[in-house]
PDB file of N, CA and C in Angstrom:
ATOM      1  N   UNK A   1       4.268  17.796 -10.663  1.00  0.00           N
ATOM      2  CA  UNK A   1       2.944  17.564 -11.207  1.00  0.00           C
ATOM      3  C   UNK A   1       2.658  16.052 -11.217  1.00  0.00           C
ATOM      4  N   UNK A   2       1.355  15.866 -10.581  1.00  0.00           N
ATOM      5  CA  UNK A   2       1.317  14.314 -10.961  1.00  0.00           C
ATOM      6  C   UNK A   2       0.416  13.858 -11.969  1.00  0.00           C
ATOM      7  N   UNK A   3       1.248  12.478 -12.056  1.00  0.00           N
ATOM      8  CA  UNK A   3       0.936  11.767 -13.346  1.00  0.00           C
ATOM      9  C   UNK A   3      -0.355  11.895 -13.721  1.00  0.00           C
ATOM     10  N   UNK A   4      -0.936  11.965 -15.087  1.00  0.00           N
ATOM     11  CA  UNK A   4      -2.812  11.696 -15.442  1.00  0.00           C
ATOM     12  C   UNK A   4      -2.615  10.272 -16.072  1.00  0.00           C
ATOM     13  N   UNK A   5      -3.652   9.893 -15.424  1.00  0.00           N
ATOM     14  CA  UNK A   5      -4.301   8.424 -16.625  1.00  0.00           C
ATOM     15  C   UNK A   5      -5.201   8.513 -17.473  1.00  0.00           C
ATOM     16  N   UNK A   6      -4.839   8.686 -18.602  1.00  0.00           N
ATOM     17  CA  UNK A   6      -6.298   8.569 -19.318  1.00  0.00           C
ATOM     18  C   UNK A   6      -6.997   7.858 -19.463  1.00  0.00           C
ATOM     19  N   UNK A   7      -8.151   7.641 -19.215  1.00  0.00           N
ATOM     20  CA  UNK A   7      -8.996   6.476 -18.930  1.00  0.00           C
ATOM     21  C   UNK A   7     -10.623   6.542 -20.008  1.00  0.00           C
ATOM     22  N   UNK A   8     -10.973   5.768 -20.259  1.00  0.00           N
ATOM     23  CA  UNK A   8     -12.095   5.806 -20.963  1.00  0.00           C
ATOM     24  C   UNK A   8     -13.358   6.185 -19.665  1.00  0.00           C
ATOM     25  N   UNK A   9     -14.674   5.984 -19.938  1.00  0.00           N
ATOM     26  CA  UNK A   9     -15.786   5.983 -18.834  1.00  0.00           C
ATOM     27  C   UNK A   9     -16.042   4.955 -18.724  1.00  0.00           C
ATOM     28  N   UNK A  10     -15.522   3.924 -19.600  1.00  0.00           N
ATOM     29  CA  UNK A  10     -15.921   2.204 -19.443  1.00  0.00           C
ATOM     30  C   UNK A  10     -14.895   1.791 -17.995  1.00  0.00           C
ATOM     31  N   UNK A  11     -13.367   1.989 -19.044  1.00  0.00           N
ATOM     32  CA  UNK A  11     -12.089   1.655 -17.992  1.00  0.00           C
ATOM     33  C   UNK A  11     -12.390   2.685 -16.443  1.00  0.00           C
ATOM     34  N   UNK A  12     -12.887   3.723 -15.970  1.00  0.00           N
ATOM     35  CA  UNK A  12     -13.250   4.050 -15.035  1.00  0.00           C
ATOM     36  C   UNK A  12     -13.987   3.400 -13.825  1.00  0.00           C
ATOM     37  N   UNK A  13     -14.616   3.641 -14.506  1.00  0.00           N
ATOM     38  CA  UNK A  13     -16.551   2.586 -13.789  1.00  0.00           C
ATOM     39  C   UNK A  13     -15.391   1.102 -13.578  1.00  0.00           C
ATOM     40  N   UNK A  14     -15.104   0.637 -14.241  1.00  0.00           N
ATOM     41  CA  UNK A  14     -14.368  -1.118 -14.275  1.00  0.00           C
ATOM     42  C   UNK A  14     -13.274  -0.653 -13.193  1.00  0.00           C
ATOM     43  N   UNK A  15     -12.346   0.181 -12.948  1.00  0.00           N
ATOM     44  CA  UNK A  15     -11.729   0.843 -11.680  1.00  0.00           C
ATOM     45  C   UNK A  15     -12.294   0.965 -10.636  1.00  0.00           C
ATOM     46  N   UNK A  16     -13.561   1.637 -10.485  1.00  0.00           N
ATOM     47  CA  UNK A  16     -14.171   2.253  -9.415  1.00  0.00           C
ATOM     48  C   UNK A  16     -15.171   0.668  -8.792  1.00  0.00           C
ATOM     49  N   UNK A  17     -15.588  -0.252  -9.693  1.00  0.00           N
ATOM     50  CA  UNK A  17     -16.100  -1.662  -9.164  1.00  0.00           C
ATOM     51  C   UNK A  17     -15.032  -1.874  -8.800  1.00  0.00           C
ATOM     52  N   UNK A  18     -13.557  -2.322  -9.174  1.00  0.00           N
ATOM     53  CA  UNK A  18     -12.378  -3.132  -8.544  1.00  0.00           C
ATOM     54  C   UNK A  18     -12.435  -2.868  -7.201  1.00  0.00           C
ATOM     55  N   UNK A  19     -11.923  -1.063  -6.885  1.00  0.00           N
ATOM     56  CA  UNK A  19     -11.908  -0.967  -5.578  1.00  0.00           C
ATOM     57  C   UNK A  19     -13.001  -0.885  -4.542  1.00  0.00           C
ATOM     58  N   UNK A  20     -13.949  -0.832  -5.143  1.00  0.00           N
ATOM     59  CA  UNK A  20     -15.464  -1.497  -4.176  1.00  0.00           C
ATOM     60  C   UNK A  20     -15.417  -2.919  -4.093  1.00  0.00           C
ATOM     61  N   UNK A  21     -14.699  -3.864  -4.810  1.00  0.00           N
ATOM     62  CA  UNK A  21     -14.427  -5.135  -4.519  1.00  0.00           C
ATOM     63  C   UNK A  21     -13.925  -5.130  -3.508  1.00  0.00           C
ATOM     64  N   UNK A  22     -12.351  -4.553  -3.710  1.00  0.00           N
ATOM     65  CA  UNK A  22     -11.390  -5.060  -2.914  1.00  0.00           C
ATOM     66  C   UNK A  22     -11.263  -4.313  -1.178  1.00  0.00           C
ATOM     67  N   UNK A  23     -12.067  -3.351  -1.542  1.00  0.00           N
ATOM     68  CA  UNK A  23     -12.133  -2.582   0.051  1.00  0.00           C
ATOM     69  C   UNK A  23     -13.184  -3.517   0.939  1.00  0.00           C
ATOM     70  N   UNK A  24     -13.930  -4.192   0.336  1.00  0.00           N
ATOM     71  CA  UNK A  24     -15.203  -4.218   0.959  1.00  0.00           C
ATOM     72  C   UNK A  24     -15.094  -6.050   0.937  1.00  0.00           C
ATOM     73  N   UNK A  25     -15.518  -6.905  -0.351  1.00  0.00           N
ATOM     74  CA  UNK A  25     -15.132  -7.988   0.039  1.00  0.00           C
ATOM     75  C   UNK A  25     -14.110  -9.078  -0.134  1.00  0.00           C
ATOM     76  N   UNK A  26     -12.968  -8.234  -0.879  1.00  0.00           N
ATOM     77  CA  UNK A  26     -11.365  -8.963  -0.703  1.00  0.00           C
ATOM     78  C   UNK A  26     -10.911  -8.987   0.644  1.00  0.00           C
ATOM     79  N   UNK A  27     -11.479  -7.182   1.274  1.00  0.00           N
ATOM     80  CA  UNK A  27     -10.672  -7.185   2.392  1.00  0.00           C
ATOM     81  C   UNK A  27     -11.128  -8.282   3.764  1.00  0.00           C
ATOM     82  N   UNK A  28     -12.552  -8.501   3.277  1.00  0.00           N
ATOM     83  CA  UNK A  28     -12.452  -9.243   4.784  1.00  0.00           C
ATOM     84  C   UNK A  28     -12.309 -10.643   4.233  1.00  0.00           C
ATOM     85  N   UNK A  29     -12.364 -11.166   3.046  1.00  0.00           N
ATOM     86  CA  UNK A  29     -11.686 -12.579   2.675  1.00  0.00           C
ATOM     87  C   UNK A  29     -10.446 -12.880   3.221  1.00  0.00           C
ATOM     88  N   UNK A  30      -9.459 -11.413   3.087  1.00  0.00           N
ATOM     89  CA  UNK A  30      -7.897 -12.283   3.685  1.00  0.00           C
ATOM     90  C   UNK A  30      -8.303 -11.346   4.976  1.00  0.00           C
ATOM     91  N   UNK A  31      -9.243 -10.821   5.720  1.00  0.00           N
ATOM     92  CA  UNK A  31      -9.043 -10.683   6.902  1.00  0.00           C
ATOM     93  C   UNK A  31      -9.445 -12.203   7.666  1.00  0.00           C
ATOM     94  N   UNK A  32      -9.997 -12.440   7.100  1.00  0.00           N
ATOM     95  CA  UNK A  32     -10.894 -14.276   7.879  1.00  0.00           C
ATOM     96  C   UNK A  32      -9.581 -15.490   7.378  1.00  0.00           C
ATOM     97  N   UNK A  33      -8.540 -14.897   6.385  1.00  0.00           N
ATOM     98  CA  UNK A  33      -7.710 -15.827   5.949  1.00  0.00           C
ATOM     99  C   UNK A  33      -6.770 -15.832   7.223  1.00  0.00           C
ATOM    100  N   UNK A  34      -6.316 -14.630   7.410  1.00  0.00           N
ATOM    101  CA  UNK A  34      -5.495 -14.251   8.862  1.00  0.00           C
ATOM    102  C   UNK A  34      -5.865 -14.792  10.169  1.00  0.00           C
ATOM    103  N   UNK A  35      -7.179 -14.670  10.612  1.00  0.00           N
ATOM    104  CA  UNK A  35      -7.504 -14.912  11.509  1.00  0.00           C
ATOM    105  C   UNK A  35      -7.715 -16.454  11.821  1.00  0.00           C
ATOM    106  N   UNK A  36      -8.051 -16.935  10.847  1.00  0.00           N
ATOM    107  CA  UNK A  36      -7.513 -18.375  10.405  1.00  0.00           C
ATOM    108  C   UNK A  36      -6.445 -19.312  10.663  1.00  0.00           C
ATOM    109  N   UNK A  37      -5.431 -18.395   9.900  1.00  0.00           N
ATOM    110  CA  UNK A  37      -4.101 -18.918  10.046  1.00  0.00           C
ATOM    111  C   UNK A  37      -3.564 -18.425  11.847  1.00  0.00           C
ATOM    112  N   UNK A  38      -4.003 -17.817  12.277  1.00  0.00           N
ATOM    113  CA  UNK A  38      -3.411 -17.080  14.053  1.00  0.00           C
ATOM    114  C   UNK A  38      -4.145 -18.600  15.072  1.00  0.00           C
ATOM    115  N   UNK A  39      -5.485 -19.331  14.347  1.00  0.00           N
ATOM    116  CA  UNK A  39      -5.840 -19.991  15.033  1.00  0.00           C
ATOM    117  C   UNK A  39      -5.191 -21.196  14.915  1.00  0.00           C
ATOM    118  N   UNK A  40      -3.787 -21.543  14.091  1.00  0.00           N
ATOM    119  CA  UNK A  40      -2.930 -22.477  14.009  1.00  0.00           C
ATOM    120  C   UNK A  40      -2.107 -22.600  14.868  1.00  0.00           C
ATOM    121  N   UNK A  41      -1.664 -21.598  15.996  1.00  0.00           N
ATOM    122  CA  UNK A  41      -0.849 -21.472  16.680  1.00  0.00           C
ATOM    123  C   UNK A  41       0.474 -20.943  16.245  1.00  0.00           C
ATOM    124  N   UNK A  42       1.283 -21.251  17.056  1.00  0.00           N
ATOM    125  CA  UNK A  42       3.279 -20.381  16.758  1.00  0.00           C
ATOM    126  C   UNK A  42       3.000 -19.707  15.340  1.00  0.00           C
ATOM    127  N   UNK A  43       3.118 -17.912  15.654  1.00  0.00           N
ATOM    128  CA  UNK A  43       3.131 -17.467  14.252  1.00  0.00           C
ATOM    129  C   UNK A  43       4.471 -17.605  13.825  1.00  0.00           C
ATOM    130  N   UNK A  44       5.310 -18.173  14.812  1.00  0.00           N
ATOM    131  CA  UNK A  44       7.070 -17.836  13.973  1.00  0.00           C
ATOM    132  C   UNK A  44       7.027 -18.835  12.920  1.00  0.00           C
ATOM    133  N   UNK A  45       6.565 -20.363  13.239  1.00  0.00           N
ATOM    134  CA  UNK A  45       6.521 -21.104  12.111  1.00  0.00           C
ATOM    135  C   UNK A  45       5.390 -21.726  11.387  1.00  0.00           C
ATOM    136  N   UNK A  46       4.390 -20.369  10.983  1.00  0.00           N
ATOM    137  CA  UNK A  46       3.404 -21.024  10.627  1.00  0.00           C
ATOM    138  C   UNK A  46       3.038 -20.426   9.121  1.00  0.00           C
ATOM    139  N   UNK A  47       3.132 -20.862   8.560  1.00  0.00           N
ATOM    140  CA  UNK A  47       2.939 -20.217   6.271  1.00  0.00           C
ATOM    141  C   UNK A  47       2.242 -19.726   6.239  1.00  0.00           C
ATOM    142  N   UNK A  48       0.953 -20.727   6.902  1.00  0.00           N
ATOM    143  CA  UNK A  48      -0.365 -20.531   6.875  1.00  0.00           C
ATOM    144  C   UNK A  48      -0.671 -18.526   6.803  1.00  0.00           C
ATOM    145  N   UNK A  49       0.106 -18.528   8.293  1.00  0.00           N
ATOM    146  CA  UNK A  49      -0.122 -16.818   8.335  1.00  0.00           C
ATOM    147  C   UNK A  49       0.655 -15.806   7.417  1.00  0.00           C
ATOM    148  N   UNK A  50       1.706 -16.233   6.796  1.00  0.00           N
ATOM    149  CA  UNK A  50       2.928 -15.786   6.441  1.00  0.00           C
ATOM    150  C   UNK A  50       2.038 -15.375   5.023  1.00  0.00           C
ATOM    151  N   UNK A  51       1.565 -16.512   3.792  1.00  0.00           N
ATOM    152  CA  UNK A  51       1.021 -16.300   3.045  1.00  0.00           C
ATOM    153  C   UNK A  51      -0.572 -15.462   2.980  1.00  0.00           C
ATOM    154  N   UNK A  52      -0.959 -15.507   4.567  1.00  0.00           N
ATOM    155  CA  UNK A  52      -1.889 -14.390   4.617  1.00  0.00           C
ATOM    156  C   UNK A  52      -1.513 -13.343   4.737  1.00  0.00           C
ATOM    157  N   UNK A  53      -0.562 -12.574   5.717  1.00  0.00           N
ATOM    158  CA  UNK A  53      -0.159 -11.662   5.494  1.00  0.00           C
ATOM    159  C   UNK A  53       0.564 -10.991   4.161  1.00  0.00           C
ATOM    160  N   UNK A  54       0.837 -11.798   3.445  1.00  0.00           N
ATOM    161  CA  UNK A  54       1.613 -11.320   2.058  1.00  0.00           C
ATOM    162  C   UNK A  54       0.794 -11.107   1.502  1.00  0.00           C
ATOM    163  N   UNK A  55      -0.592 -11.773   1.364  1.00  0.00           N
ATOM    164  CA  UNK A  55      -1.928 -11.605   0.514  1.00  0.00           C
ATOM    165  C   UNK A  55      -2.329 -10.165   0.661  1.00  0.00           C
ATOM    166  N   UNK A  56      -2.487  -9.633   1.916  1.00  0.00           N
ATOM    167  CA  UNK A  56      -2.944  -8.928   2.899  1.00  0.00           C
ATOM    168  C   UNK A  56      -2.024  -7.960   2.223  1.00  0.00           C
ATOM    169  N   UNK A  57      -0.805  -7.580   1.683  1.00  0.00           N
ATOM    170  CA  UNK A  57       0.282  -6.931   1.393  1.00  0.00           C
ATOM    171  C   UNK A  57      -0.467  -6.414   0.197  1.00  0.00           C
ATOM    172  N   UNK A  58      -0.294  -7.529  -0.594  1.00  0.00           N
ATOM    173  CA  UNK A  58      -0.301  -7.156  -2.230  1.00  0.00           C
ATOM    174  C   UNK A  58      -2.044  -6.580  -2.108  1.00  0.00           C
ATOM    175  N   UNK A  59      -2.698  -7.030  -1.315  1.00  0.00           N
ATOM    176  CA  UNK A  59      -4.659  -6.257  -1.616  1.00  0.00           C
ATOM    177  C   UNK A  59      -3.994  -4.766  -1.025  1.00  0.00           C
ATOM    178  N   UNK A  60      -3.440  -4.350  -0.402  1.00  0.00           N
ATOM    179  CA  UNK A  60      -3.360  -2.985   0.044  1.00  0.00           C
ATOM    180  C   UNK A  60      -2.541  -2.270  -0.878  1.00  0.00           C
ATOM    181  N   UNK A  61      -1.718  -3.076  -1.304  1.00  0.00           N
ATOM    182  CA  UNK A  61      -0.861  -2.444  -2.649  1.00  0.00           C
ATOM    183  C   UNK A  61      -1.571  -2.228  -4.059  1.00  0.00           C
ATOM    184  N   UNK A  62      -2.538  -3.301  -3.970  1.00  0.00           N
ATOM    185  CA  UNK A  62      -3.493  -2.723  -5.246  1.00  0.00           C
ATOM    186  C   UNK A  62      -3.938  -1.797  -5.259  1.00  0.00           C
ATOM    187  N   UNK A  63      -5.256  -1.553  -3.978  1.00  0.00           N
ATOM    188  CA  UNK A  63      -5.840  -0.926  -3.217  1.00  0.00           C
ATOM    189  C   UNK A  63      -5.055   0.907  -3.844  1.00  0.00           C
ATOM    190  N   UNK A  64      -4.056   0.580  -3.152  1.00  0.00           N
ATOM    191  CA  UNK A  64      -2.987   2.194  -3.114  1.00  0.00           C
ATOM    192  C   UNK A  64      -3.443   2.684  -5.007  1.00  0.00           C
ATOM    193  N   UNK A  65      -2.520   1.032  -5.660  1.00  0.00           N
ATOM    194  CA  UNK A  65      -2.852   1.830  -6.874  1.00  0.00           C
ATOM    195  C   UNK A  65      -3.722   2.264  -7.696  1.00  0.00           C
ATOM    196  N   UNK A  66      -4.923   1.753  -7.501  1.00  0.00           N
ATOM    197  CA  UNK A  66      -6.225   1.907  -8.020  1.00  0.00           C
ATOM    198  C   UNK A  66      -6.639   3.274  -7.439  1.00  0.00           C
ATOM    199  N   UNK A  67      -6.330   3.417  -6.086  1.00  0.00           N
ATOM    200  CA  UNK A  67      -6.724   4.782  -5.570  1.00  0.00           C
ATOM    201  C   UNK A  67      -5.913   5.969  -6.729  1.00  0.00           C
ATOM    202  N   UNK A  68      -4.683   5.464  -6.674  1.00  0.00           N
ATOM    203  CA  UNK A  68      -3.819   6.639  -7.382  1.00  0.00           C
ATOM    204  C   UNK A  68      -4.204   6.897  -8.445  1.00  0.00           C
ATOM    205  N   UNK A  69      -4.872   5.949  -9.068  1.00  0.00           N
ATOM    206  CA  UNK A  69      -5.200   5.847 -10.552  1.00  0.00           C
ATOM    207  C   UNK A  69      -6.279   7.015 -10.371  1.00  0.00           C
ATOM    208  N   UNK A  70      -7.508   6.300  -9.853  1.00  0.00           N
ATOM    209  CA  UNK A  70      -8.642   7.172  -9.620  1.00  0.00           C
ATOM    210  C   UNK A  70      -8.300   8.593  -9.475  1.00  0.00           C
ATOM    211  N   UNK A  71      -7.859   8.873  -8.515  1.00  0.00           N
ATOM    212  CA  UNK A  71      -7.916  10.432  -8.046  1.00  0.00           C
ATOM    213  C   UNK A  71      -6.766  10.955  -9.316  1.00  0.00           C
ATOM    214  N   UNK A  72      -6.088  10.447 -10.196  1.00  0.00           N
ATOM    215  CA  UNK A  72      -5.062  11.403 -11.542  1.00  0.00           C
ATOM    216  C   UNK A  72      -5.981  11.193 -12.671  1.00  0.00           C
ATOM    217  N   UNK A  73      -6.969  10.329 -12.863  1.00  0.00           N
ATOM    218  CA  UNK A  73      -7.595  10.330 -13.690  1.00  0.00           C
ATOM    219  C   UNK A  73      -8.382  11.215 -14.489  1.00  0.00           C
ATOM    220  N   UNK A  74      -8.036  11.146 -15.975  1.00  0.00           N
ATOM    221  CA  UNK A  74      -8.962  11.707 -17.134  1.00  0.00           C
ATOM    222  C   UNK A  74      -9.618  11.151 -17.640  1.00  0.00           C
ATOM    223  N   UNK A  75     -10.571  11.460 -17.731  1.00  0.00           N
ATOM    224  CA  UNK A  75     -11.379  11.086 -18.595  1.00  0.00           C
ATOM    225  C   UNK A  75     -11.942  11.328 -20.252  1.00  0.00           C
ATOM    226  N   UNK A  76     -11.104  10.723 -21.197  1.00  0.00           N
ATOM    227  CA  UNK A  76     -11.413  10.841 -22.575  1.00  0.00           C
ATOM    228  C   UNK A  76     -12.379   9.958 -23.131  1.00  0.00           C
ATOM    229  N   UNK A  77     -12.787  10.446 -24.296  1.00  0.00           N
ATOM    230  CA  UNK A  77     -13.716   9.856 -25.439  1.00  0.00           C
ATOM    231  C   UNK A  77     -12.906   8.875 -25.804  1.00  0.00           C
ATOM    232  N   UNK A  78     -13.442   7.200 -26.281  1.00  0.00           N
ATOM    233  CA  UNK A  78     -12.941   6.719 -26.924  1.00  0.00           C
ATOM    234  C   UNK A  78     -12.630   7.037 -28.508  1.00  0.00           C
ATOM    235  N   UNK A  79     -11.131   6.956 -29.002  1.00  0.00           N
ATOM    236  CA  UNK A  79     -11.586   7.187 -30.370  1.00  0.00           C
ATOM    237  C   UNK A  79     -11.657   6.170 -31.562  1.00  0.00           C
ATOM    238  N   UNK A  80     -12.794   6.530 -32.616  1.00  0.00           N
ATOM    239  CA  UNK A  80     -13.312   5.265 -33.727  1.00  0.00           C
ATOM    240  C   UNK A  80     -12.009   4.832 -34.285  1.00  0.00           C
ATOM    241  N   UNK A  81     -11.969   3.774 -34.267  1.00  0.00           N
ATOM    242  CA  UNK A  81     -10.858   3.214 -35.243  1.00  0.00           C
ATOM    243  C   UNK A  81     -10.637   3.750 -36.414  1.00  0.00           C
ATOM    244  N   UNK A  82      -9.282   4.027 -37.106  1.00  0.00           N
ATOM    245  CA  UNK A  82      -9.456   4.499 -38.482  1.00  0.00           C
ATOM    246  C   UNK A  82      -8.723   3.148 -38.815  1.00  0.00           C
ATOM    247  N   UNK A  83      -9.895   3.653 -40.519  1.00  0.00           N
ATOM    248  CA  UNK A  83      -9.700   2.241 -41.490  1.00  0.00           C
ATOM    249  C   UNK A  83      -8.286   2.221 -42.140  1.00  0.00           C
ATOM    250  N   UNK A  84      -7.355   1.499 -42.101  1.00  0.00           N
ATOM    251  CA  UNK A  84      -6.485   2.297 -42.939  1.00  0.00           C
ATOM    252  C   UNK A  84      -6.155   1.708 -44.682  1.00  0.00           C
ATOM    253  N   UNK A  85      -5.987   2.310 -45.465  1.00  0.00           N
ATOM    254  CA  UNK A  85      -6.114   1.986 -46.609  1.00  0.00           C
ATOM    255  C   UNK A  85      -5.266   0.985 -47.429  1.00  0.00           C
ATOM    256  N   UNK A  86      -5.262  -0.035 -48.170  1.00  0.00           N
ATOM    257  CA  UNK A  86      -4.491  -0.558 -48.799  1.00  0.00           C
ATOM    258  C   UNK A  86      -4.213  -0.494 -49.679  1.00  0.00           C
ATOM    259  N   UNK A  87      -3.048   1.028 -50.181  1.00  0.00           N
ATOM    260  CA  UNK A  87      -3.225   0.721 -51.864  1.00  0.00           C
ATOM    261  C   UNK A  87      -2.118   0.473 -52.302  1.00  0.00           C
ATOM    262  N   UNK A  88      -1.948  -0.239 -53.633  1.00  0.00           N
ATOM    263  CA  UNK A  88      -0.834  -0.870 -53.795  1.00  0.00           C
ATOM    264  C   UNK A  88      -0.235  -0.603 -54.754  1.00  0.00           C
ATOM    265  N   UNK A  89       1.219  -0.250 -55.020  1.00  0.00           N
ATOM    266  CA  UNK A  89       1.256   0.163 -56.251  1.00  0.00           C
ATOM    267  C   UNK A  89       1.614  -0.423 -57.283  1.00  0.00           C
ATOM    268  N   UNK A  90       1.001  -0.138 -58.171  1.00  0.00           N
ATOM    269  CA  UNK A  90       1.220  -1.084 -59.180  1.00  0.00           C
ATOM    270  C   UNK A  90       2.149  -0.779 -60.656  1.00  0.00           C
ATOM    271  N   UNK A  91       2.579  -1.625 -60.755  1.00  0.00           N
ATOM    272  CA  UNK A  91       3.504  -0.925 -61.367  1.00  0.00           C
ATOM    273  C   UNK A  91       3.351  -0.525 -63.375  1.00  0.00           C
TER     274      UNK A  91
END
């Protein structure tokens, strides 16, 4: 069985913008970062690309988890804070 997240409708919606960020304009930020760094020449010794591609790593690894999140997701009511009481005893 897989995991549920319980999620509020606030924390949802704030999920569902992330990965409309990151599909749409993270991804072509480190796609133009890559293509960038390839126009440096020798990829064997060049950071430039090395740290794009790692960028490029961790946005698809978010990507994954935000998806996972989304599709196990519940959706609950937030609940009101309870007040809690201070009583003291006295002696």
């Amino acid at each position: 069985m897989a995991k549920e997240f319980k999620l509020t409708r606030e924390r949802l919606k704030e999920l569902e913008e992330e990965l409309n960020y990151l599909k749409t304009t993270r991804e072509k930020e480190v796609a133009e970062q890559i293509k960038e760094a390839r126009s440096f020449g020798d990829l064997s010794e060049n950071s430039e690309y090395d740290e794009a591609k790692n960028e490029q790593a961790k946005l698809y690894g978010r990507i994954a988890e935000v998806e996972n999140i989304l599709s196990h997701a519940v959706v609950i009511a937030p609940q009101p804070m309870q007040r809690l009481s201070s009583t003291s005893a006295t002696p």
